[in-house]
Protein backbone atom coordinates (compact mmCIF):
# COMPACT_ATOMS: atom_id res chain seq x y z
CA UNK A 1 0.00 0.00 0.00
CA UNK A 2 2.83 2.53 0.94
CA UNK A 3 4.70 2.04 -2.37
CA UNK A 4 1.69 2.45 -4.29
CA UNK A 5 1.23 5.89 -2.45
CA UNK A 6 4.60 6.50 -3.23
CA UNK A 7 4.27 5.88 -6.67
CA UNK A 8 1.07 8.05 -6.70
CA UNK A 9 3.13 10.74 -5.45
CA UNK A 10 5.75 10.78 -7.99
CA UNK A 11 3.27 10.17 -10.74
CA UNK A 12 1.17 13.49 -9.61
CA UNK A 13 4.39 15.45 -9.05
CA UNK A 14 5.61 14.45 -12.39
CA UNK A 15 2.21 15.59 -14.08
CA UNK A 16 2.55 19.07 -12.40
CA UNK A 17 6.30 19.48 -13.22
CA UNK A 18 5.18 19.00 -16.92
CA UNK A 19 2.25 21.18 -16.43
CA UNK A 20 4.30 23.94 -15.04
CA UNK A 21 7.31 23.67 -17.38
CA UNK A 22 5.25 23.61 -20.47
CA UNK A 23 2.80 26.90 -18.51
CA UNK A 24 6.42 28.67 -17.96
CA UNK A 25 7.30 28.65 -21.75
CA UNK A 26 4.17 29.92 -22.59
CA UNK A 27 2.69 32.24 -20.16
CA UNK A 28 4.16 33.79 -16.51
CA UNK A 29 5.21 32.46 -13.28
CA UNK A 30 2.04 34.52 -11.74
CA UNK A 31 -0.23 33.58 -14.12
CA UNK A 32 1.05 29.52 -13.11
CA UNK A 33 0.63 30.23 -9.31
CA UNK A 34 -3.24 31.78 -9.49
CA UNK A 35 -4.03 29.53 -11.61
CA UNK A 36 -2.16 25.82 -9.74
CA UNK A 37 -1.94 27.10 -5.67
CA UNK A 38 -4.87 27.46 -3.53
CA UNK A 39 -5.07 29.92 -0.36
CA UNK A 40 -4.11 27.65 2.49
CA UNK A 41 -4.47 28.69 6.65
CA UNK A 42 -1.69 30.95 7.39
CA UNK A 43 -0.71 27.74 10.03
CA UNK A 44 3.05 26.57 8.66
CA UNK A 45 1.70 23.17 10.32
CA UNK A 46 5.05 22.37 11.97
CA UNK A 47 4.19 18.51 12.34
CA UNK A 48 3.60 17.91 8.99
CA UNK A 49 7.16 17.59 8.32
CA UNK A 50 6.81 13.87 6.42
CA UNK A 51 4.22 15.35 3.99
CA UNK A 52 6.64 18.06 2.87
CA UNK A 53 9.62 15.98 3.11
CA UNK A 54 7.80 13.41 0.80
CA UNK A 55 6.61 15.92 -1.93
CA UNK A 56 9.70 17.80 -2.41
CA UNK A 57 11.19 14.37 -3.06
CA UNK A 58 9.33 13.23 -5.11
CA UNK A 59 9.27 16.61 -7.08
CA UNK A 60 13.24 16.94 -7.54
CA UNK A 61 13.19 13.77 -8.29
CA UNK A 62 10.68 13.93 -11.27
CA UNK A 63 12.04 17.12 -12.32
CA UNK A 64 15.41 15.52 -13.43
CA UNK A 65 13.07 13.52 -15.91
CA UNK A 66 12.18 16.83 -17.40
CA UNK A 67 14.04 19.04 -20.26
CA UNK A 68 15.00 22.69 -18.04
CA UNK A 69 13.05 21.45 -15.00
CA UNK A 70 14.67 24.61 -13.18
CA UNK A 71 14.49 25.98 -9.83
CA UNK A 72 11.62 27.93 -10.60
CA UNK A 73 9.79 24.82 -11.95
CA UNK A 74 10.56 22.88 -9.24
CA UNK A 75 9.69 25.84 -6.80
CA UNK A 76 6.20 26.34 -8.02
CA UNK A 77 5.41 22.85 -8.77
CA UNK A 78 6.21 21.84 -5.33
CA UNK A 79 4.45 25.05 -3.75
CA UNK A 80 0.92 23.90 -5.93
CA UNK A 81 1.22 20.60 -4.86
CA UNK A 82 1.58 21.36 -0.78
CA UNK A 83 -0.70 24.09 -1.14
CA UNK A 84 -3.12 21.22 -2.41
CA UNK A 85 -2.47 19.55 1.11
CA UNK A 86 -3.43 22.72 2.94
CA UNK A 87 0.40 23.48 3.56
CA UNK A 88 1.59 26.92 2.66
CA UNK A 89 4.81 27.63 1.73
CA UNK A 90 7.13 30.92 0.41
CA UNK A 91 9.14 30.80 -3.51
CA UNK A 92 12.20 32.87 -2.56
CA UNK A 93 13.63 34.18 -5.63
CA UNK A 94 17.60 35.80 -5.24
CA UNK A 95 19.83 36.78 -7.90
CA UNK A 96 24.28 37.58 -7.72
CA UNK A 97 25.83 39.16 -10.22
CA UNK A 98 29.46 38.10 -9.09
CA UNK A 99 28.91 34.54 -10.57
CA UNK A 100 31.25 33.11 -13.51
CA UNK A 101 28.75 33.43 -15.95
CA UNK A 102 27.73 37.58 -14.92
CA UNK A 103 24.31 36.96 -13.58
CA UNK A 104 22.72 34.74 -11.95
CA UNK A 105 19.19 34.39 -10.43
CA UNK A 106 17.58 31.14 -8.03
CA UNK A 107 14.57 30.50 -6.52
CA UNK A 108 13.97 28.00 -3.77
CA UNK A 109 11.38 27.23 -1.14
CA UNK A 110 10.55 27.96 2.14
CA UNK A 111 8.61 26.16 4.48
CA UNK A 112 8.12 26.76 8.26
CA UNK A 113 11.01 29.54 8.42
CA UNK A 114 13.46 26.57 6.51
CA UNK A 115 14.44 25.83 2.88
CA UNK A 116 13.12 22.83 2.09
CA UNK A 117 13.75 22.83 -1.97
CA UNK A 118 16.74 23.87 -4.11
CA UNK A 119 19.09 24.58 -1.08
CA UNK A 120 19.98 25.25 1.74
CA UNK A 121 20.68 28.58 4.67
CA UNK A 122 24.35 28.52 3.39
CA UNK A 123 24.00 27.72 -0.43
CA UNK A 124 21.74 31.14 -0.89
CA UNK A 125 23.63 33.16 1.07
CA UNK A 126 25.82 34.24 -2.19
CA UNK A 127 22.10 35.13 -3.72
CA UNK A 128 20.84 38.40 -2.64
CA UNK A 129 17.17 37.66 -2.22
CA UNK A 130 14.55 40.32 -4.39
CA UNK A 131 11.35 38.82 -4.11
CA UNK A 132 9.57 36.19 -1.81
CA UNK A 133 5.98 34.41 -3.11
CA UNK A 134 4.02 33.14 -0.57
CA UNK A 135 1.06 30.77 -0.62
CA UNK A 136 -2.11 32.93 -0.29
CA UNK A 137 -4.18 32.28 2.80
CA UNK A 138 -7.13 32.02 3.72
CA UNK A 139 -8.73 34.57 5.59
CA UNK A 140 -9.00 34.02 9.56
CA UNK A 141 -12.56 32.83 10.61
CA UNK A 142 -14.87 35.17 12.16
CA UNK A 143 -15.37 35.21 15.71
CA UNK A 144 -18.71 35.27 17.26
């Protein structure tokens, strides 16, 4: 039962990675995210740390299957996908001009105050970071 999850997963994650390359040679990252993530609770949901362990997985794992399955495809496919799971997340997005080939830009994701895709706290240090995406949430429930 657990491997057929698994290979659930990967399937789904490879569909999206697809989806979202093919969407990011035609259209714009923004356009992509309103139309594949979904407002999620503003709750990082610390104890869900398997679920987003899983996904991103399974996501940079697909992505290698993929022709330019960048950062930014792996990024937003990822965010969609844990936003589907009620899980929000933040697309940091950094660029460095020092690098060998003049300039350089990365995104990778954030979830729960930690990069969980595409890096790590030391790795984008060298990018100064421009612009952060976060899921949208959902607005707080009214009190009575």
């Amino acid at each position: 039962m657990r491997r057929l999850r698994a290979a659930g997963l990967h399937i789904l994650c490879l569909l999206v990675v697809v989806l979202v390359r093919i969407g990011l040679w035609v259209s714009s990252h923004q356009r992509l995210r309103r139309l594949l993530v979904r407002p999620c609770p503003a709750d990082p949901q610390p104890g869900r740390i398997r679920t987003v362990g899983r996904v991103t997985r399974a996501v940079a794992r697909m992505a290698r299957l993929v022709p330019d399955g960048s950062c930014l495809t792996q990024t937003i496919s990822c965010q969609a996908i844990l936003s589907w799971k009620g899980i929000p997340t933040t697309i940091a997005i950094g660029v460095r001009k020092d690098s060998p080939t003049g300039f350089e830009a990365h995104a990778w994701l954030i979830w729960n105050d930690r990069i969980v895709l595409q890096g790590n706290e030391e790795s984008v240090q060298v990018f100064s970071r421009i612009l952060d995406l976060p899921t949208p949430t959902l607005p707080a429930p009214a009190a009575s």
